[in-house]
PDB file of N, CA and C in Angstrom:
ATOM      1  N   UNK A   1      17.973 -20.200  -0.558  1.00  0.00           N
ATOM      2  CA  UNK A   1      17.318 -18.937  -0.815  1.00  0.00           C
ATOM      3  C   UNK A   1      17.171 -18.744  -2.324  1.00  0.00           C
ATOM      4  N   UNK A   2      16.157 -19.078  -2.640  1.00  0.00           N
ATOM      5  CA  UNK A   2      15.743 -19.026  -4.213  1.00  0.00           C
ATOM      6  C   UNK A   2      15.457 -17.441  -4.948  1.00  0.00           C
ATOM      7  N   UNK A   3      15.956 -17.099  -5.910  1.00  0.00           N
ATOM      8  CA  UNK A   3      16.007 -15.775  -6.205  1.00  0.00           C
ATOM      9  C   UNK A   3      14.403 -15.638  -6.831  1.00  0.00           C
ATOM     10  N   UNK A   4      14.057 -14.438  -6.350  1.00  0.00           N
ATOM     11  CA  UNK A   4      12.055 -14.169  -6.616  1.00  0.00           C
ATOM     12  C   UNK A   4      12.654 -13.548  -8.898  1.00  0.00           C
ATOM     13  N   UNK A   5      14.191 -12.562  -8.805  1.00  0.00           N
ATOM     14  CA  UNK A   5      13.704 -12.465 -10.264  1.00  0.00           C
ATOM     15  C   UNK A   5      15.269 -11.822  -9.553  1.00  0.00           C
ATOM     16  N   UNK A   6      16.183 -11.897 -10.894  1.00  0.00           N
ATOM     17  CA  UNK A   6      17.792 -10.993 -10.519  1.00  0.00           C
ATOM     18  C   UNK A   6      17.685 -10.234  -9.442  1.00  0.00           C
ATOM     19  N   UNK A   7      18.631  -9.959  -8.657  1.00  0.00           N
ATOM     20  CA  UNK A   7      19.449  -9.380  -7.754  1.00  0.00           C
ATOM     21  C   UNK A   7      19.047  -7.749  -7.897  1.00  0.00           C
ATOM     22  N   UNK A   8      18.648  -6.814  -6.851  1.00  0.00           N
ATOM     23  CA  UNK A   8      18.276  -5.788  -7.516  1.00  0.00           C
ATOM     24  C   UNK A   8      17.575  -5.111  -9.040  1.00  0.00           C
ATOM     25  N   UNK A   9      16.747  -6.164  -9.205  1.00  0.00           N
ATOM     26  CA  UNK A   9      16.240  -6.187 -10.546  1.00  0.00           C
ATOM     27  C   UNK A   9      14.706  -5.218 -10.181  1.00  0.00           C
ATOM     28  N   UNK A  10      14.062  -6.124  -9.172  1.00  0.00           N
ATOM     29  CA  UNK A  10      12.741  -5.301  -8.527  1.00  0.00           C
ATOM     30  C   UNK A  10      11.373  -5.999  -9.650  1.00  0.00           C
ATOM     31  N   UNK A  11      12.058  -6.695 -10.357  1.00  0.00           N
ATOM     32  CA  UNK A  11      10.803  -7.138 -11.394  1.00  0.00           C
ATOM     33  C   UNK A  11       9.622  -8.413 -10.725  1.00  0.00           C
ATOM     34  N   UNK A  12      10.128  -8.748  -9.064  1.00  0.00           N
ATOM     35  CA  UNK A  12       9.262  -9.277  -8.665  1.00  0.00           C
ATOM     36  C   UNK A  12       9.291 -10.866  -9.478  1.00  0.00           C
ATOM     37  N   UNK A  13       8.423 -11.894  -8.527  1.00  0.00           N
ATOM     38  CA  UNK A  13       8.405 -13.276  -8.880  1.00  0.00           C
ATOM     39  C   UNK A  13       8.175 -13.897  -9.995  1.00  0.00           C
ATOM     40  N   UNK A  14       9.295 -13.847 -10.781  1.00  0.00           N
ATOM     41  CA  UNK A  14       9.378 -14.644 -12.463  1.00  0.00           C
ATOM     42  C   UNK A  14       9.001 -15.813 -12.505  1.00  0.00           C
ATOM     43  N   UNK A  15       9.393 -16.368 -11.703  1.00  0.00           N
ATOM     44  CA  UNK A  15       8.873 -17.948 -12.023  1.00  0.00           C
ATOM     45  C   UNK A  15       7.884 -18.413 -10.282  1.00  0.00           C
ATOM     46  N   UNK A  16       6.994 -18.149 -10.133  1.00  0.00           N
ATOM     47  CA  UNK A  16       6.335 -18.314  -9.365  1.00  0.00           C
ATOM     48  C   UNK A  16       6.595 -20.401  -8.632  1.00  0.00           C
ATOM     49  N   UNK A  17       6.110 -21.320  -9.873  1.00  0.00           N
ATOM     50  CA  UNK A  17       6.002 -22.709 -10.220  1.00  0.00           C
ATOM     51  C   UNK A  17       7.796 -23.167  -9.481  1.00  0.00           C
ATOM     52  N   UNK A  18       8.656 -22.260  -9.988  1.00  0.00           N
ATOM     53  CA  UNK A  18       9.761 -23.053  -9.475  1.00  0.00           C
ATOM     54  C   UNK A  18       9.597 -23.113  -7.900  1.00  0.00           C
ATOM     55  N   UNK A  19       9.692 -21.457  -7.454  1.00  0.00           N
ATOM     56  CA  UNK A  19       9.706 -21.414  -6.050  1.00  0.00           C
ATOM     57  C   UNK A  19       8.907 -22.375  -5.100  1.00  0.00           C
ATOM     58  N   UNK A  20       7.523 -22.730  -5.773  1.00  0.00           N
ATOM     59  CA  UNK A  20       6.875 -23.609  -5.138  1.00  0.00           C
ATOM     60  C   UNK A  20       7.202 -25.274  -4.876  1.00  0.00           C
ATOM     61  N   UNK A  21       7.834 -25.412  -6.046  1.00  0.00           N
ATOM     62  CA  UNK A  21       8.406 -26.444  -6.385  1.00  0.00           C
ATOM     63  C   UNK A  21       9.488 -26.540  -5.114  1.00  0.00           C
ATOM     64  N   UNK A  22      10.551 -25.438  -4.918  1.00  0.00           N
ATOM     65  CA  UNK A  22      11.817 -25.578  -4.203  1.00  0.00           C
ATOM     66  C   UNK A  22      10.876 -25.669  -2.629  1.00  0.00           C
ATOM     67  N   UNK A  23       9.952 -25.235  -2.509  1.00  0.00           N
ATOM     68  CA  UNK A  23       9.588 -25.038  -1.063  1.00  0.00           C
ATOM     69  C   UNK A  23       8.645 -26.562  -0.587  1.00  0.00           C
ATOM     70  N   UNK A  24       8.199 -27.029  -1.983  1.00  0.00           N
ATOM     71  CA  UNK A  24       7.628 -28.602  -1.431  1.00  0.00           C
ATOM     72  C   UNK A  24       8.641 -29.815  -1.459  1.00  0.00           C
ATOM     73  N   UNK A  25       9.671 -29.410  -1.650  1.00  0.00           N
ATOM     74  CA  UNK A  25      10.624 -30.631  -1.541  1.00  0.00           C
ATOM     75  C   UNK A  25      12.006 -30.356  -0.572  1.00  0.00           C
ATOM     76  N   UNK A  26      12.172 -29.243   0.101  1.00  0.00           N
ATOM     77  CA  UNK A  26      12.716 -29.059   1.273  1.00  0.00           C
ATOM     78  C   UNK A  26      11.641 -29.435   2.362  1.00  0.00           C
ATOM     79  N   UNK A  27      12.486 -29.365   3.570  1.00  0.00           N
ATOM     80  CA  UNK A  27      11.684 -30.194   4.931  1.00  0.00           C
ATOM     81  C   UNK A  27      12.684 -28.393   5.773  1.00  0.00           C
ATOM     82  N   UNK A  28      13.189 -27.721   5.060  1.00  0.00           N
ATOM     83  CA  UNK A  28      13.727 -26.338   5.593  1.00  0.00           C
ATOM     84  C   UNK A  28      13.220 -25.440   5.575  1.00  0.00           C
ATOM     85  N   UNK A  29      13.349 -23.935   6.673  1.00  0.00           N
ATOM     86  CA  UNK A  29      12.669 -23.027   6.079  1.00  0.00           C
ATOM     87  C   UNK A  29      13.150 -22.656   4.490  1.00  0.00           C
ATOM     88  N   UNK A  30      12.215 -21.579   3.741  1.00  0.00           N
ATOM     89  CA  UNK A  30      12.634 -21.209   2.472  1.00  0.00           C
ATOM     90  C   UNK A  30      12.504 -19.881   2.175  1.00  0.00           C
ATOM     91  N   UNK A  31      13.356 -19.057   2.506  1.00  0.00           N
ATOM     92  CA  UNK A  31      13.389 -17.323   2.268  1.00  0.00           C
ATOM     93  C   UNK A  31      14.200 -16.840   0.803  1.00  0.00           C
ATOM     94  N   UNK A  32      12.950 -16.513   0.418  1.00  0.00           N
ATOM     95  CA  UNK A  32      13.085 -15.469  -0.914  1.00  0.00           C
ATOM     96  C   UNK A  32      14.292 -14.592  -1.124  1.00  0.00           C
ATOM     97  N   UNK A  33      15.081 -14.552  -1.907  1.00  0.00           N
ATOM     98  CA  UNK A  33      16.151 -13.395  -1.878  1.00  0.00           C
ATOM     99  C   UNK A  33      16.384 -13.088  -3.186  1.00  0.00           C
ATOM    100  N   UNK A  34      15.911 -11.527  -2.939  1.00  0.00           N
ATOM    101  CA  UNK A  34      16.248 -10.739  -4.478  1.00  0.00           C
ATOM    102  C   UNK A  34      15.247 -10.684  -5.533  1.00  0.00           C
ATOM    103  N   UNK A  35      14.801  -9.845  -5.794  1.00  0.00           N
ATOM    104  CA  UNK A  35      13.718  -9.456  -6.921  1.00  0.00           C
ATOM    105  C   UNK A  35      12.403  -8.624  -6.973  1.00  0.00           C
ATOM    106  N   UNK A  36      12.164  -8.488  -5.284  1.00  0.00           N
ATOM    107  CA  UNK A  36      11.117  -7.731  -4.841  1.00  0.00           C
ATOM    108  C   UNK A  36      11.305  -6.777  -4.484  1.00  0.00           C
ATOM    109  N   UNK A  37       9.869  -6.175  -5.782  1.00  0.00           N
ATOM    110  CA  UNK A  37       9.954  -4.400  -5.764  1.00  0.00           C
ATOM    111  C   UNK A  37       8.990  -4.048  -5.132  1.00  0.00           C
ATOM    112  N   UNK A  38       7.916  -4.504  -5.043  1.00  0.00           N
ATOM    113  CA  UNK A  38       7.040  -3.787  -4.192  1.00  0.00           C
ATOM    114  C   UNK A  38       5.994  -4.289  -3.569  1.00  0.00           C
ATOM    115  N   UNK A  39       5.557  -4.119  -2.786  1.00  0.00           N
ATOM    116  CA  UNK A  39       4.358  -4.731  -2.076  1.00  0.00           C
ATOM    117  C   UNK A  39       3.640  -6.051  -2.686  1.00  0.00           C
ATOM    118  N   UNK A  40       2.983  -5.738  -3.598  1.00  0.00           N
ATOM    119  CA  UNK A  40       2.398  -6.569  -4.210  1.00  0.00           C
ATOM    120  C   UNK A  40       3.104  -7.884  -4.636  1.00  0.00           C
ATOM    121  N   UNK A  41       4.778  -7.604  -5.261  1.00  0.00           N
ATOM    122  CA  UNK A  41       5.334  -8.513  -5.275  1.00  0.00           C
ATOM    123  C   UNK A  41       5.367  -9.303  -3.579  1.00  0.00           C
ATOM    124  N   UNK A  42       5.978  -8.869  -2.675  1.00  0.00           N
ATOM    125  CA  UNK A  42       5.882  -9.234  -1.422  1.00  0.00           C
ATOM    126  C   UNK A  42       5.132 -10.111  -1.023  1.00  0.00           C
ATOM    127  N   UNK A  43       3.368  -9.927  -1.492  1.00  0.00           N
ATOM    128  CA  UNK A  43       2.204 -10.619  -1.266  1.00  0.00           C
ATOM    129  C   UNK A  43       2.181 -11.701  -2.064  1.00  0.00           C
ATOM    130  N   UNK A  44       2.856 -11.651  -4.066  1.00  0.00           N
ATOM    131  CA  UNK A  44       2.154 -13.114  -4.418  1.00  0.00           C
ATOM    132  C   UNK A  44       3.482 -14.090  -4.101  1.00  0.00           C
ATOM    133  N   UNK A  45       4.725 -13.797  -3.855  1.00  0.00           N
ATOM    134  CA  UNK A  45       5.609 -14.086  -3.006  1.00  0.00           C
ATOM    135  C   UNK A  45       5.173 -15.073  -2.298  1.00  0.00           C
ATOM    136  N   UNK A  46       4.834 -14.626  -0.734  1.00  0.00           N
ATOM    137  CA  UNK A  46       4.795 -14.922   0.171  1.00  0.00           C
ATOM    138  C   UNK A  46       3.204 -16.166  -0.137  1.00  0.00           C
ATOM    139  N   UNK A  47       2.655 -16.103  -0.593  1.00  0.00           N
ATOM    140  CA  UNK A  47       1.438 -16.839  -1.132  1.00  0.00           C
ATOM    141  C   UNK A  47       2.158 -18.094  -1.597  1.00  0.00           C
ATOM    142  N   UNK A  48       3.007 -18.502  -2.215  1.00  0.00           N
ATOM    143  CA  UNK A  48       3.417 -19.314  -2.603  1.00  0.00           C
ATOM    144  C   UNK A  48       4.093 -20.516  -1.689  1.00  0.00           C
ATOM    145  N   UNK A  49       4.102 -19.929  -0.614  1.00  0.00           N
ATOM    146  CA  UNK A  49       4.279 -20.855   0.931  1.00  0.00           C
ATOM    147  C   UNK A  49       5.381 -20.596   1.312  1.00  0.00           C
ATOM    148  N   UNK A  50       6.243 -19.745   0.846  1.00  0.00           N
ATOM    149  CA  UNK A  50       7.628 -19.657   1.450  1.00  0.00           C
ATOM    150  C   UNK A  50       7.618 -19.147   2.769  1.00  0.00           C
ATOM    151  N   UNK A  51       8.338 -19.028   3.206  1.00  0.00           N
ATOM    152  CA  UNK A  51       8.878 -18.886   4.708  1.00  0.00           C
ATOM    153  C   UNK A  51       9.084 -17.474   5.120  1.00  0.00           C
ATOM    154  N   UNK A  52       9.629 -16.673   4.527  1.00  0.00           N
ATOM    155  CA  UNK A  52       9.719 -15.429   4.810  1.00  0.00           C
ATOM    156  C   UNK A  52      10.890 -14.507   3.126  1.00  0.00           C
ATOM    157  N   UNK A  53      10.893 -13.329   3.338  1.00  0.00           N
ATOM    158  CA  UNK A  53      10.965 -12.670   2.147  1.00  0.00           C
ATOM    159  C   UNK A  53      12.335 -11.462   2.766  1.00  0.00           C
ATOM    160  N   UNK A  54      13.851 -12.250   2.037  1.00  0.00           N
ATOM    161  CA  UNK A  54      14.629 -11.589   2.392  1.00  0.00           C
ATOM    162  C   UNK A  54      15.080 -10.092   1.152  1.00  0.00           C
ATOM    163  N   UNK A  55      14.781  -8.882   2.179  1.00  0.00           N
ATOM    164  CA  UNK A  55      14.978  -7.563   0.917  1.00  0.00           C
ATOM    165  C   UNK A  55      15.743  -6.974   1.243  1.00  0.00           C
ATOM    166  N   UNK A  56      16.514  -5.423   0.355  1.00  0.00           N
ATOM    167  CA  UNK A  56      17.086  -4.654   0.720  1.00  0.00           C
ATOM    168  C   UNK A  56      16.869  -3.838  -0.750  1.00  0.00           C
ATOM    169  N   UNK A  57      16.991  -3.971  -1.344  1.00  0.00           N
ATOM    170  CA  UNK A  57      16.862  -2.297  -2.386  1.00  0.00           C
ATOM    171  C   UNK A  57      15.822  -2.039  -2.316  1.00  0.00           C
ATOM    172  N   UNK A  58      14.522  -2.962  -2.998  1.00  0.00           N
ATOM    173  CA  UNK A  58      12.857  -2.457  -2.472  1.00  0.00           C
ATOM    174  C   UNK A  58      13.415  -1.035  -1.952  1.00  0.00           C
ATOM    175  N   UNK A  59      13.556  -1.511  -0.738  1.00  0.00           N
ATOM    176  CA  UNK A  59      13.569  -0.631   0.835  1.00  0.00           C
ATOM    177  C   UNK A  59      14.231   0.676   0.387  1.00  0.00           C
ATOM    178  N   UNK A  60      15.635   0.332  -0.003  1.00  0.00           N
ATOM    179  CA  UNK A  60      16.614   1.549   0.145  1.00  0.00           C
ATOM    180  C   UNK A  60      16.806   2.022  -0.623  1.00  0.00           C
ATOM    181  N   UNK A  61      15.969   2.220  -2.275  1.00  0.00           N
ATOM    182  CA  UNK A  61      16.091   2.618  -2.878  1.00  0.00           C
ATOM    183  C   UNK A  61      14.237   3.297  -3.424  1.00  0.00           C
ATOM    184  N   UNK A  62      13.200   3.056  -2.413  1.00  0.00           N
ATOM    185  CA  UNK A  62      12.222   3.395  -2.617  1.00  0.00           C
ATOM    186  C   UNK A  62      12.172   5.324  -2.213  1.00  0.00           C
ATOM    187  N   UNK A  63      11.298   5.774  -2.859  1.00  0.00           N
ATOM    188  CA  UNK A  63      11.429   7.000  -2.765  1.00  0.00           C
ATOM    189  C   UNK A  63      10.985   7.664  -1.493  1.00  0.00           C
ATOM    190  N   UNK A  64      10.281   6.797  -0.517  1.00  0.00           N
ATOM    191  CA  UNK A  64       9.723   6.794   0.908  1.00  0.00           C
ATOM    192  C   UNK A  64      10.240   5.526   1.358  1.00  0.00           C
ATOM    193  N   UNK A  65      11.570   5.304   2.200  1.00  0.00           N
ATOM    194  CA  UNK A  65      11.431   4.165   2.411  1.00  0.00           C
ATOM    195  C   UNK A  65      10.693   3.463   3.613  1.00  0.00           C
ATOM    196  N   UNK A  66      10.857   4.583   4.463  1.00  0.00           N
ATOM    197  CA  UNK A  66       9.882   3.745   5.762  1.00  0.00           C
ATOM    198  C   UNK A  66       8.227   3.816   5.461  1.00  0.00           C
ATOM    199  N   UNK A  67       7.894   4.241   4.729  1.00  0.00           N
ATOM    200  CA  UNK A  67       6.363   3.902   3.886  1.00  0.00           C
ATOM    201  C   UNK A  67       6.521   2.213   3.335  1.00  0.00           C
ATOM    202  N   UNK A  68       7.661   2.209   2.379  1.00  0.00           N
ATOM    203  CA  UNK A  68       7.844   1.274   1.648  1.00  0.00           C
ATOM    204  C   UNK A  68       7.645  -0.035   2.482  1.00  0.00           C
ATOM    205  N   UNK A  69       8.768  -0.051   3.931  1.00  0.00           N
ATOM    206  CA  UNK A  69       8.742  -0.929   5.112  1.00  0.00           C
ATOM    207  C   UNK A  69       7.776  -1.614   5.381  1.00  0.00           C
ATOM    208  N   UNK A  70       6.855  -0.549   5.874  1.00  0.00           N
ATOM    209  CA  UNK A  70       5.530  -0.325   6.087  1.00  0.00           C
ATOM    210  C   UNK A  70       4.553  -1.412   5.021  1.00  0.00           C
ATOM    211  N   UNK A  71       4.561  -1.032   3.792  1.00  0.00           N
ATOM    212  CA  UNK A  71       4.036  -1.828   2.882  1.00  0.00           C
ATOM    213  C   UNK A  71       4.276  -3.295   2.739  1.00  0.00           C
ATOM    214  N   UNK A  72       5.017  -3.105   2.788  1.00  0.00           N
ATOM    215  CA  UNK A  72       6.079  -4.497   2.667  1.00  0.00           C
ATOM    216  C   UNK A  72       5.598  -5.784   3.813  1.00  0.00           C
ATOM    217  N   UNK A  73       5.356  -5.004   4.933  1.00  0.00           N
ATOM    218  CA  UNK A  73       5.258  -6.001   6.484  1.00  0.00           C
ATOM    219  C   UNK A  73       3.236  -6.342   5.770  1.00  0.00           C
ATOM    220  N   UNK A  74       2.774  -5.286   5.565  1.00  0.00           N
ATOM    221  CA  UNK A  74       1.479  -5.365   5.689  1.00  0.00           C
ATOM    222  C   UNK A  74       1.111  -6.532   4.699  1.00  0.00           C
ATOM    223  N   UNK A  75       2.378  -6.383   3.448  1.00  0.00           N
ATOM    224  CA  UNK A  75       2.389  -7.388   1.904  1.00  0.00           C
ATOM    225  C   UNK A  75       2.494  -8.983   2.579  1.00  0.00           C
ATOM    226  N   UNK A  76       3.462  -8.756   3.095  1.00  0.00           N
ATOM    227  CA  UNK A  76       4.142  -9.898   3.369  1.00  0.00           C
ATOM    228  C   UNK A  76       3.054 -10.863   4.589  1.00  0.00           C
ATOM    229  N   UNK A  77       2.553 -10.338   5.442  1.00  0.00           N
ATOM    230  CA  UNK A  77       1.458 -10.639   6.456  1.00  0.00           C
ATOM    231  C   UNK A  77       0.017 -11.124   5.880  1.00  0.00           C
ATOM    232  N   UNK A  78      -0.376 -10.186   4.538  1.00  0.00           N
ATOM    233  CA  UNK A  78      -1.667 -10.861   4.053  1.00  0.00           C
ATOM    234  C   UNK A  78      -0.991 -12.200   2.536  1.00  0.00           C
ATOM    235  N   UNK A  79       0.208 -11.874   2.498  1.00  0.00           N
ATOM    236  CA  UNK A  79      -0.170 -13.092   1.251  1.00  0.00           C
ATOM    237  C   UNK A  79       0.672 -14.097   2.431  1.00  0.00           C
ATOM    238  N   UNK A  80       0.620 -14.584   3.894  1.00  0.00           N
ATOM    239  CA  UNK A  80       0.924 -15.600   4.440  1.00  0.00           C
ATOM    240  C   UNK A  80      -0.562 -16.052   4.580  1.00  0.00           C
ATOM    241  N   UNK A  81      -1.099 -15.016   5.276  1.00  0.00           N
ATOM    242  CA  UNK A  81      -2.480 -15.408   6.067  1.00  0.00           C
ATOM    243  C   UNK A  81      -3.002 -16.018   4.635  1.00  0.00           C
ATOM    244  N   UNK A  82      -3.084 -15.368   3.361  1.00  0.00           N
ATOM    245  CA  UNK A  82      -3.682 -15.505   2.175  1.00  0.00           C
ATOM    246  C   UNK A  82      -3.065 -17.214   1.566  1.00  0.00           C
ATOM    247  N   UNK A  83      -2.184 -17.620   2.051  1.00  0.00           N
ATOM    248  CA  UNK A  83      -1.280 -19.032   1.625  1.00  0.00           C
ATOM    249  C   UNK A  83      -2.326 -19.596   2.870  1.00  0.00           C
ATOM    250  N   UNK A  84      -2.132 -19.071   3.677  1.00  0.00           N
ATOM    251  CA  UNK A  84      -2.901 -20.297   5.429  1.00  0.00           C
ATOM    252  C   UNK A  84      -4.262 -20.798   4.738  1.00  0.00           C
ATOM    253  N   UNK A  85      -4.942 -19.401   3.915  1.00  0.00           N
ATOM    254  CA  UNK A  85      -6.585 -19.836   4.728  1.00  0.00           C
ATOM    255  C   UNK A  85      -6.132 -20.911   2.924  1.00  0.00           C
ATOM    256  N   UNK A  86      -6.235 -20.518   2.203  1.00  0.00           N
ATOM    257  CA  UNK A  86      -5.907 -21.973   1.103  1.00  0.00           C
ATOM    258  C   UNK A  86      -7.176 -21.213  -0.154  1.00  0.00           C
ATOM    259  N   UNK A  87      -6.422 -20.887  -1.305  1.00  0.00           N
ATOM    260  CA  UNK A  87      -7.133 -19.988  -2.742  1.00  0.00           C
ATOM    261  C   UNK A  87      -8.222 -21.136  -3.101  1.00  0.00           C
ATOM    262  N   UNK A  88      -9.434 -20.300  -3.419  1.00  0.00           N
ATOM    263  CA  UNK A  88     -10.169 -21.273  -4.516  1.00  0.00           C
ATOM    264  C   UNK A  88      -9.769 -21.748  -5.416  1.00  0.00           C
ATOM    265  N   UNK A  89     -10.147 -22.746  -5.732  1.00  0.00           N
ATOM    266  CA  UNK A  89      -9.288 -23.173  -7.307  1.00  0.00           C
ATOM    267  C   UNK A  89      -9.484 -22.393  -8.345  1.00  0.00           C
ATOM    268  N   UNK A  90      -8.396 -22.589  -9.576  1.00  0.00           N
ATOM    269  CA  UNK A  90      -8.379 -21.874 -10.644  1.00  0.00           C
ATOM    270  C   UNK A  90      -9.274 -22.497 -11.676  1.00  0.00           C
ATOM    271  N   UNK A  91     -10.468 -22.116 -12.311  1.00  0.00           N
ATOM    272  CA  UNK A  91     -11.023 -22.843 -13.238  1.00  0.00           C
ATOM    273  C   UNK A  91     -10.942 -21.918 -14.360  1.00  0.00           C
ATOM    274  N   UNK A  92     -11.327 -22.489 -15.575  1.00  0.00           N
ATOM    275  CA  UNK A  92     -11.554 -22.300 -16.935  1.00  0.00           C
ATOM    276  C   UNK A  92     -12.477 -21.850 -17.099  1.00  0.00           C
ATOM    277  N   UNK A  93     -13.520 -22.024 -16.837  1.00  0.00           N
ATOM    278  CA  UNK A  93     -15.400 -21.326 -16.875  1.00  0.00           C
ATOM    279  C   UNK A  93     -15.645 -20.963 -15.900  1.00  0.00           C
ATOM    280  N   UNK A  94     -16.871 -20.542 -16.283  1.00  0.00           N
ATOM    281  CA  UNK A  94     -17.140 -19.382 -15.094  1.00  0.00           C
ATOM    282  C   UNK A  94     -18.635 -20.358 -14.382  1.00  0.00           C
ATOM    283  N   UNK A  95     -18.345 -20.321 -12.980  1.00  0.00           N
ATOM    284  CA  UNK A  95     -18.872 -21.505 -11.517  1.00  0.00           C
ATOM    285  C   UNK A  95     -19.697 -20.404 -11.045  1.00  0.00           C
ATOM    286  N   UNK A  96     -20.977 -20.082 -11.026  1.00  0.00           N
ATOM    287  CA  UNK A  96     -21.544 -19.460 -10.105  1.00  0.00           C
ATOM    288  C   UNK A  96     -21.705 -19.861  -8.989  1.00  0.00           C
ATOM    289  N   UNK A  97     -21.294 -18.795  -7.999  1.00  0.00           N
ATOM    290  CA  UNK A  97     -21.022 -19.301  -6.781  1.00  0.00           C
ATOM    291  C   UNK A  97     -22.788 -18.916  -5.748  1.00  0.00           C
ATOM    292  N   UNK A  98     -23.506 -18.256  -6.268  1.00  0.00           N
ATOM    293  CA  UNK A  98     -25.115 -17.352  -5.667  1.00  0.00           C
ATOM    294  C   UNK A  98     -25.741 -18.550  -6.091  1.00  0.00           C
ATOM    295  N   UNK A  99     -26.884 -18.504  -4.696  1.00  0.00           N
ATOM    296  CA  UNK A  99     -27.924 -19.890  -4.828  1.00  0.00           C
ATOM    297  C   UNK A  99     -28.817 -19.599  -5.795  1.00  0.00           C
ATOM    298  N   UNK A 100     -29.473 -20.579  -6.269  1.00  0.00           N
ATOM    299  CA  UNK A 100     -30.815 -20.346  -7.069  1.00  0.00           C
ATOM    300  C   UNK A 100     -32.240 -20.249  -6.714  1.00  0.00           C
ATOM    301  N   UNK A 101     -32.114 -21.181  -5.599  1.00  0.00           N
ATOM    302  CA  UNK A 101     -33.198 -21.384  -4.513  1.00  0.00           C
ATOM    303  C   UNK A 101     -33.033 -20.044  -3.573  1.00  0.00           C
ATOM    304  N   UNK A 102     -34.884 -19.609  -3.548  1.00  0.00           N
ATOM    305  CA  UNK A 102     -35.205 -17.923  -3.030  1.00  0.00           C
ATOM    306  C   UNK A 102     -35.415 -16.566  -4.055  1.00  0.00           C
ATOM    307  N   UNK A 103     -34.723 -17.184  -5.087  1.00  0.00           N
ATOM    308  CA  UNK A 103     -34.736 -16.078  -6.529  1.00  0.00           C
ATOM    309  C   UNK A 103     -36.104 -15.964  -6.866  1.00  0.00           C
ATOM    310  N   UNK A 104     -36.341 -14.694  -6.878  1.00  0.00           N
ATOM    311  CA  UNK A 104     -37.580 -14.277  -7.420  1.00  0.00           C
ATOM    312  C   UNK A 104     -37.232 -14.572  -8.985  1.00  0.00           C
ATOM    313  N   UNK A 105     -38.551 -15.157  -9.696  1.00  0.00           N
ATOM    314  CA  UNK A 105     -38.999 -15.531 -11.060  1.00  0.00           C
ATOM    315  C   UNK A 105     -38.870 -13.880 -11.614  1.00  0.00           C
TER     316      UNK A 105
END
């Protein structure tokens, strides 16, 4: 269980590159523990291919926590699906992706 950023810290995934690293060279599941504050963390988290995302302050220390819950399942559900379907690549310049052919002159 690879830590996302200190133990009740909430600062979310510091080193993104390691976690990925720890999750392509196990043949185990790989659950996140500790560092996720909020949703968003949850999502680029879970994007990174891990297995599932173990929390508890997030939660119990959010000012709504069953909102927070809530967020969290919805976080955690689109950055898997978001790891499944597979990111465009990252480039340096800018790739227009709109045809040219049909463009009015």
């Amino acid at each position: 269980m690879p830590l996302a950023s200190p133990i009740g810290s909430g600062l979310g995934l510091l080193n993104p590159y390691g976690v990925r690293t720890i999750k392509h060279r196990l043949k185990v599941p790989v659950v996140v523990d500790a560092g996720v504050g909020t949703a968003s963390d949850a999502c680029v988290t879970m994007e990174q291919g891990v297995d599932g995302i173990l929390m508890n302050t997030a939660l119990a220390a959010a000012r709504d926590p069953v909102a927070m819950a809530h967020a969290m399942r919805l976080a955690v559900e689109a950055g898997r699906v978001a790891y499944l379907a597979g990111r465009m690549p990252k480039r340096e310049v800018a790739v227009p992706s709109s045809p040219l052919e049909g463009m009015l002159d």
